[in-house]
C-alpha atoms as a PDB file:
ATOM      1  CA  UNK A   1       0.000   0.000   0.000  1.00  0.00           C
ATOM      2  CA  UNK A   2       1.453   3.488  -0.958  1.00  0.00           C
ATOM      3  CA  UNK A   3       1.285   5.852   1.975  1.00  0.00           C
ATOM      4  CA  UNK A   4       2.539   9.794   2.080  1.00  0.00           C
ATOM      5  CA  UNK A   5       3.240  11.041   5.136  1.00  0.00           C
ATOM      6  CA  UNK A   6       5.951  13.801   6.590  1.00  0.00           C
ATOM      7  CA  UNK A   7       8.726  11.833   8.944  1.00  0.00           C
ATOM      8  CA  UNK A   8      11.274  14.718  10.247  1.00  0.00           C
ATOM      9  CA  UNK A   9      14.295  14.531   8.617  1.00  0.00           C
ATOM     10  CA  UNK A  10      16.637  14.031  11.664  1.00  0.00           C
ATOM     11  CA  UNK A  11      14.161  11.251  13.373  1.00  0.00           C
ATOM     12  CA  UNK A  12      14.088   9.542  10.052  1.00  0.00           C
ATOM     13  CA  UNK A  13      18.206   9.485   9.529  1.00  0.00           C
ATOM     14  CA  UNK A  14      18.713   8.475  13.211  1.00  0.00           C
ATOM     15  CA  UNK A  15      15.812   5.573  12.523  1.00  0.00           C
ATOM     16  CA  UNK A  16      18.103   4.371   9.530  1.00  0.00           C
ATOM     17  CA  UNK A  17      21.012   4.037  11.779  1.00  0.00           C
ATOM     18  CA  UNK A  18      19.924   2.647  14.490  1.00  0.00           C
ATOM     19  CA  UNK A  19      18.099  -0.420  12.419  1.00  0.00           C
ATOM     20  CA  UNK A  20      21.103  -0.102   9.777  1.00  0.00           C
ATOM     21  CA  UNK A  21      18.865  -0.377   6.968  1.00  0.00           C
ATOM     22  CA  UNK A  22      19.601   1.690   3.948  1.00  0.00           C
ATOM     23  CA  UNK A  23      15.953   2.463   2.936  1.00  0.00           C
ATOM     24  CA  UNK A  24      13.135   4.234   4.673  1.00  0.00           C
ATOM     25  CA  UNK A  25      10.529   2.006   3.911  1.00  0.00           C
ATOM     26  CA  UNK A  26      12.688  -0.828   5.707  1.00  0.00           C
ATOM     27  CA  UNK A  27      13.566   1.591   8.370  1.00  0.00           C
ATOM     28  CA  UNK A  28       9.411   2.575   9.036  1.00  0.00           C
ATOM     29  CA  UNK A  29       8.352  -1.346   8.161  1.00  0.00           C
ATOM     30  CA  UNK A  30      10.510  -2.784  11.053  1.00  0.00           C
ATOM     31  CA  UNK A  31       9.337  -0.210  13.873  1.00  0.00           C
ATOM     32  CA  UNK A  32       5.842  -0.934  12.699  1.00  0.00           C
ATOM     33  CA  UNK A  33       7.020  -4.500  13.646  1.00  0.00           C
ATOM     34  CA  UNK A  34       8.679  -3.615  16.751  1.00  0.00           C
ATOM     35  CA  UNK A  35       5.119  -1.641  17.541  1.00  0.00           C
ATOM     36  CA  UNK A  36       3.238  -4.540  17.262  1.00  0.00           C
ATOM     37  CA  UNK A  37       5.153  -7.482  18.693  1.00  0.00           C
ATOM     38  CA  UNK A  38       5.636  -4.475  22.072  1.00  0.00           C
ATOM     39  CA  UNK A  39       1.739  -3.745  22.202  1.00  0.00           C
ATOM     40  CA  UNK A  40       1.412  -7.812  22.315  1.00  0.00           C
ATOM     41  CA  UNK A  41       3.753  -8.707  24.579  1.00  0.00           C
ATOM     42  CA  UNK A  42       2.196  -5.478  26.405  1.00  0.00           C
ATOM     43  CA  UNK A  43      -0.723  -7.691  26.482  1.00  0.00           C
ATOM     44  CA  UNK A  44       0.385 -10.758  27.432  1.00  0.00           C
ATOM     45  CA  UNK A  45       2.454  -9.037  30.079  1.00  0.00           C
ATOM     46  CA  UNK A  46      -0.566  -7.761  31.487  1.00  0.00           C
ATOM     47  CA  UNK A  47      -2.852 -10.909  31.445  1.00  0.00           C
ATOM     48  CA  UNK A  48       0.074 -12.372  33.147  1.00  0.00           C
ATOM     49  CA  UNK A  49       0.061 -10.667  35.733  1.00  0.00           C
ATOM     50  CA  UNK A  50      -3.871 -10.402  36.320  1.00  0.00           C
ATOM     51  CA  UNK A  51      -3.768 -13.977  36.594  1.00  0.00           C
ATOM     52  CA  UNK A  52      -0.861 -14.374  38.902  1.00  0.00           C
ATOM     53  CA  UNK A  53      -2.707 -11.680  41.335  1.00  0.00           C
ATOM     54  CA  UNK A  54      -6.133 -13.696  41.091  1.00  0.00           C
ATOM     55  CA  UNK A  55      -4.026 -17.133  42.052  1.00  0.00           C
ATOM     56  CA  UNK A  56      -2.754 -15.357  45.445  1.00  0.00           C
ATOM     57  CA  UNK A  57      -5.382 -13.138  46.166  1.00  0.00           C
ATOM     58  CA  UNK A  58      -3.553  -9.909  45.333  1.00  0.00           C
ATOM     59  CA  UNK A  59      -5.309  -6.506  43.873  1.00  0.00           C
ATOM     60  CA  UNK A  60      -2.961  -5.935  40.697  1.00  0.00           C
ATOM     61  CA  UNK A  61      -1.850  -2.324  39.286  1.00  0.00           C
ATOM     62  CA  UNK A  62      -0.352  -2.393  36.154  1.00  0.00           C
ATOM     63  CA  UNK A  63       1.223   1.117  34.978  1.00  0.00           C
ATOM     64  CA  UNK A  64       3.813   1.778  32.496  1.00  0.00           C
ATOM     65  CA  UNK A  65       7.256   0.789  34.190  1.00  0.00           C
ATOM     66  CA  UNK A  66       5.713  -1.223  36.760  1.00  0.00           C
ATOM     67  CA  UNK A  67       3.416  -4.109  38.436  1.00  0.00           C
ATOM     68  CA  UNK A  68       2.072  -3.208  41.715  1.00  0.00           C
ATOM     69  CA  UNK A  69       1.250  -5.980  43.629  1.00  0.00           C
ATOM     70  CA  UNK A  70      -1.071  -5.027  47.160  1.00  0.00           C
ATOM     71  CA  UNK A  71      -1.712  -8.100  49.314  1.00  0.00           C
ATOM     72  CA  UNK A  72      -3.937  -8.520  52.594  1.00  0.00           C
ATOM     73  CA  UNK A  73      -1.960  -8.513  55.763  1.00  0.00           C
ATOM     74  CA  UNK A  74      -3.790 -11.905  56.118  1.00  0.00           C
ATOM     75  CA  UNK A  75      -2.046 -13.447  52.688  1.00  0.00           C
ATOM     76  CA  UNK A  76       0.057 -16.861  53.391  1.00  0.00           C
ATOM     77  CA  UNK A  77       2.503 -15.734  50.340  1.00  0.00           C
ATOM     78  CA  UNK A  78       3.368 -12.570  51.925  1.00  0.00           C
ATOM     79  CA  UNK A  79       6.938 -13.676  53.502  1.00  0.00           C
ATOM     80  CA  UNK A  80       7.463 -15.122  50.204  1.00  0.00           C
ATOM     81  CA  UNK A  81       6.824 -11.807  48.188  1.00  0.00           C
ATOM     82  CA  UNK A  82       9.036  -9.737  50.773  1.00  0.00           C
ATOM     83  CA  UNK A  83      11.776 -12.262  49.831  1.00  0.00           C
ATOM     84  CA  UNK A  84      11.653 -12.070  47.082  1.00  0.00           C
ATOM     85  CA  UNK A  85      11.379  -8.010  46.555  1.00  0.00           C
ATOM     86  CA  UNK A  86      14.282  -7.586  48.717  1.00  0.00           C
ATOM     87  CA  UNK A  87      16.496  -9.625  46.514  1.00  0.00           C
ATOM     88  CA  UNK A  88      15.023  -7.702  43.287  1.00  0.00           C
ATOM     89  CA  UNK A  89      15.868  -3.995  45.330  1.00  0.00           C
ATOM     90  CA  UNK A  90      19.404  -5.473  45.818  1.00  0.00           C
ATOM     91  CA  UNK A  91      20.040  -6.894  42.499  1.00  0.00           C
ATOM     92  CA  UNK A  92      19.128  -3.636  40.654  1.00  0.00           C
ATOM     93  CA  UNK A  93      20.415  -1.354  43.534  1.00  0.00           C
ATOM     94  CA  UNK A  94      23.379   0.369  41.584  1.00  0.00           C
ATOM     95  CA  UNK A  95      24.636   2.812  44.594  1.00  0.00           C
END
């Protein structure tokens, strides 16, 4: 399908680099790739998690960078999920 549309010059030429491929139409084809297979993994991300919050009883907040996770006080997984944060925080701690 033939499409027209204005792509800024400088977005267009940094595109091409970064996927190294010489044409535009390659360059705009594989982010319109990349867009897709992101918005489905998005999705699968999110069902994911829905279910893994409905197996342990947890409310489930799903935002851009992160899964929230809020538990009763009552929950019998809630040592485990402490654990288990604490070692995430320390992995990724970079101070």
């Amino acid at each position: 399908m033939r499409t027209n549309i204005e792509i800024d010059d400088a977005l267009m030429a940094q595109a091409q680099r970064a996927s190294g491929h010489a044409t535009k139409k390659q360059t705009v084809e594989q982010a319109l790739r990349l867009m897709i297979r992101l918005r489905r993994q998005q999705e699968v991300d999110v069902a994911f998690a829905n279910t893994a919050g409905a197996a342990i009883g947890a409310l489930v907040t799903i935002s851009v960078r992160r899964i929230k996770l809020a538990m009763a006080s009552g929950c019998p997984y809630k040592a485990v999920f402490a654990t288990a944060h604490r070692a995430l925080c320390a992995a990724v701690d970079t101070s």
